[in-house]
C-alpha atoms as a PDB file:
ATOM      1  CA  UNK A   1     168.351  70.988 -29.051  1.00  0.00           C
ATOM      2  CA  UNK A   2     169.444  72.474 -32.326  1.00  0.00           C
ATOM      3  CA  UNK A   3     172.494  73.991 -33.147  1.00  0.00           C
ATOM      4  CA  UNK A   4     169.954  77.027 -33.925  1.00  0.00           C
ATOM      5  CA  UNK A   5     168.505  77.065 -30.680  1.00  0.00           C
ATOM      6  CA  UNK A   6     171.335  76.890 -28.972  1.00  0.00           C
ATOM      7  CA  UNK A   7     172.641  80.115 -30.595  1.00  0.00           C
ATOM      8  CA  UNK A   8     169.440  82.128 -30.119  1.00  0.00           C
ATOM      9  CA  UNK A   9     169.839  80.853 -26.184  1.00  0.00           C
ATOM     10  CA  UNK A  10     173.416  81.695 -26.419  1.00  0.00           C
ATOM     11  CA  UNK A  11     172.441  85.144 -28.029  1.00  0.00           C
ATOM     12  CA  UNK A  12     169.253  86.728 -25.582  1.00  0.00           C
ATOM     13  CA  UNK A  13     172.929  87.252 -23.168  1.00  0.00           C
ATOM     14  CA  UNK A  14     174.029  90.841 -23.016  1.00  0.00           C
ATOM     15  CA  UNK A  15     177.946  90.790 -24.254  1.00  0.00           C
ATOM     16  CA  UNK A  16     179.756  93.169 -21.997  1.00  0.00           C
ATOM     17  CA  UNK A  17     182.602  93.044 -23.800  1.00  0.00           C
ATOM     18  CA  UNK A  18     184.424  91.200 -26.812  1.00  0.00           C
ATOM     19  CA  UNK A  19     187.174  90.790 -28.420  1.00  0.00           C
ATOM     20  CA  UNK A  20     187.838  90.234 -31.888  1.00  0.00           C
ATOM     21  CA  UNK A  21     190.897  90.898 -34.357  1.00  0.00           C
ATOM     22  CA  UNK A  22     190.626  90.244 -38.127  1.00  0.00           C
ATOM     23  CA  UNK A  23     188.303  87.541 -38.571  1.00  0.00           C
ATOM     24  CA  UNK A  24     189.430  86.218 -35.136  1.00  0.00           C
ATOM     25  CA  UNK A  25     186.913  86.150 -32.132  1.00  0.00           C
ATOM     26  CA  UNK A  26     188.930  85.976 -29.058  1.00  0.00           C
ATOM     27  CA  UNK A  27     186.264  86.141 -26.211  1.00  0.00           C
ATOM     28  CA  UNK A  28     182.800  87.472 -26.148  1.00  0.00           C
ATOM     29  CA  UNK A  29     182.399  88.524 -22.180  1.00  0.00           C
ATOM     30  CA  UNK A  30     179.245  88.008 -20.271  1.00  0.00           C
ATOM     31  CA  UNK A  31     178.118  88.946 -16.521  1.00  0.00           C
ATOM     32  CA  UNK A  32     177.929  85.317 -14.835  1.00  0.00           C
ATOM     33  CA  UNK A  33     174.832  85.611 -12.976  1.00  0.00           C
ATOM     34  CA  UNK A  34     171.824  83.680 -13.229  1.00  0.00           C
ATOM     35  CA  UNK A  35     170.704  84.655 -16.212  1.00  0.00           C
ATOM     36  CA  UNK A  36     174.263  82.963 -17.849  1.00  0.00           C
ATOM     37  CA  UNK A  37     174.200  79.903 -15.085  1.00  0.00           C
ATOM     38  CA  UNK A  38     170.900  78.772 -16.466  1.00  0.00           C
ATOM     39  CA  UNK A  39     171.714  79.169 -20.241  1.00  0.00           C
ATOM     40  CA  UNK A  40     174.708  77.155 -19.622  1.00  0.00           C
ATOM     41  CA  UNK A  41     172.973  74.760 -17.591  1.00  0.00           C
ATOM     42  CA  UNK A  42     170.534  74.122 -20.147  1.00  0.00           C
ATOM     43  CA  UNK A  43     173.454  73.891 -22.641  1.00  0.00           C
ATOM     44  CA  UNK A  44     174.321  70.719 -20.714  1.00  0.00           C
ATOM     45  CA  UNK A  45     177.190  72.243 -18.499  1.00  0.00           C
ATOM     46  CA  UNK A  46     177.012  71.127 -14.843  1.00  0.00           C
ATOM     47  CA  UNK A  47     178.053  74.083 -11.850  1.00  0.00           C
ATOM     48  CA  UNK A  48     180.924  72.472 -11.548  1.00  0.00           C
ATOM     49  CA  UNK A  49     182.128  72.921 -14.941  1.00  0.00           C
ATOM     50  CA  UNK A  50     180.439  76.273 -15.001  1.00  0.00           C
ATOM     51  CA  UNK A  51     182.459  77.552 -11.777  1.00  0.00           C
ATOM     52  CA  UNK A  52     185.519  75.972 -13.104  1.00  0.00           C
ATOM     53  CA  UNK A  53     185.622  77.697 -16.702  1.00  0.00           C
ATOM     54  CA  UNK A  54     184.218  81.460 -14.841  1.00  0.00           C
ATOM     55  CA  UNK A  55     186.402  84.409 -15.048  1.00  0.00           C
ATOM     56  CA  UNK A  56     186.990  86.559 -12.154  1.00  0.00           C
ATOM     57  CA  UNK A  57     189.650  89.531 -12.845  1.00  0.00           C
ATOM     58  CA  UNK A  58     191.828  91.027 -10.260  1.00  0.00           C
ATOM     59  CA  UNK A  59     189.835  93.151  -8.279  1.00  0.00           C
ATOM     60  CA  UNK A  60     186.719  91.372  -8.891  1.00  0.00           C
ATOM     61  CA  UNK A  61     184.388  89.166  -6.106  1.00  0.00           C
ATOM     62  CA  UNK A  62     183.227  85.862  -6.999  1.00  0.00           C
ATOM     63  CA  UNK A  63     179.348  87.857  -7.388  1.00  0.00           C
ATOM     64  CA  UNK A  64     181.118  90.241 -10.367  1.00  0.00           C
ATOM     65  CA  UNK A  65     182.819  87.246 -12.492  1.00  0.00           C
ATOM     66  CA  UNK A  66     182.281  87.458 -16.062  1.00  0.00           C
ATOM     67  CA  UNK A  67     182.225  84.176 -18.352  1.00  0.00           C
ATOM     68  CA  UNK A  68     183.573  83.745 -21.919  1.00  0.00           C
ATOM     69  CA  UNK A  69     181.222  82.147 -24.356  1.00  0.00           C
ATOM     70  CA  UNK A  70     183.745  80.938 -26.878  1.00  0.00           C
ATOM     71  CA  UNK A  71     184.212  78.339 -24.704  1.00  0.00           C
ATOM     72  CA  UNK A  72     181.687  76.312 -25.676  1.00  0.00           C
ATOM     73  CA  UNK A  73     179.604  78.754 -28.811  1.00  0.00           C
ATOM     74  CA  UNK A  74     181.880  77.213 -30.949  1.00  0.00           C
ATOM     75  CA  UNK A  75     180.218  73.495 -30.372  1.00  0.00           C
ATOM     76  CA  UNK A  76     176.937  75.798 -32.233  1.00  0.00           C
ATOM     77  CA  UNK A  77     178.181  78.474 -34.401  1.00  0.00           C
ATOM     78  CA  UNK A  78     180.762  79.262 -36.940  1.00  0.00           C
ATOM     79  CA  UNK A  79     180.300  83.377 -36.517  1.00  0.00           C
ATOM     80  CA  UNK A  80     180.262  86.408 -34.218  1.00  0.00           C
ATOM     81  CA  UNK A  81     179.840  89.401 -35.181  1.00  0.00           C
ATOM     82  CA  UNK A  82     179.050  92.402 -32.492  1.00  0.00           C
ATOM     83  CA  UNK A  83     175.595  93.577 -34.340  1.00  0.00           C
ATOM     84  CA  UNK A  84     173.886  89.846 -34.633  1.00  0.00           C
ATOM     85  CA  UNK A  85     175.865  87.816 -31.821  1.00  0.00           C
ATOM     86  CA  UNK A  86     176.277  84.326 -32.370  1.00  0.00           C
ATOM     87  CA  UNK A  87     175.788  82.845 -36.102  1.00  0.00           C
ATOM     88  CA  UNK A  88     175.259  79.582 -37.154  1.00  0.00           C
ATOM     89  CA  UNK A  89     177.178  80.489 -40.730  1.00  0.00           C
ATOM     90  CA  UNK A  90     179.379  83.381 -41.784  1.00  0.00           C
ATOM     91  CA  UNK A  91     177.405  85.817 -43.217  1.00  0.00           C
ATOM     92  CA  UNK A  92     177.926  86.998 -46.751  1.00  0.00           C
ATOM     93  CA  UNK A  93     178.434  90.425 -46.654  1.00  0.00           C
END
């Protein structure tokens, strides 16, 4: 797989929430169902490594975890911007 395709997998995810300060991306926040399980599967990550890196916040059940894609969309892109997701260079603006 392409760096390329791995962003456009990366990017049919609906972002719930990100963060981002400056030209800083801190976290980009997706539901981890099984919609994200399989994208990251077919990124190469195993369940275990999956259930290891999800993120579960106080008050949340293991069925409403969310997962940060920085933790690997770096490995594929260089860019995130909220209106294009995932880029595999910084855009010139």
């Amino acid at each position: 797989m392409t760096k390329q395709e791995a962003i456009d997998l990366l990017n049919t995810l609906t972002v719930i929430e990100c963060e981002i300060e400056n030209d800083c991306c801190f976290e980009v926040m997706v539901a981890m169902d099984s919609e994200t399980r399989e994208v990251l599967r077919k990124l190469g990550k195993t369940d275990e490594w999956i259930d290891l890196n999800k993120h579960i916040g106080i008050g949340m059940s293991e069925r409403e975890g969310m997962f940060n894609l920085t933790l690997l969309a770096w490995d594929y892109a260089k860019w995130f911007c909220e209106e294009r997701g995932f880029l595999l260079e910084e855009p010139d603006y």
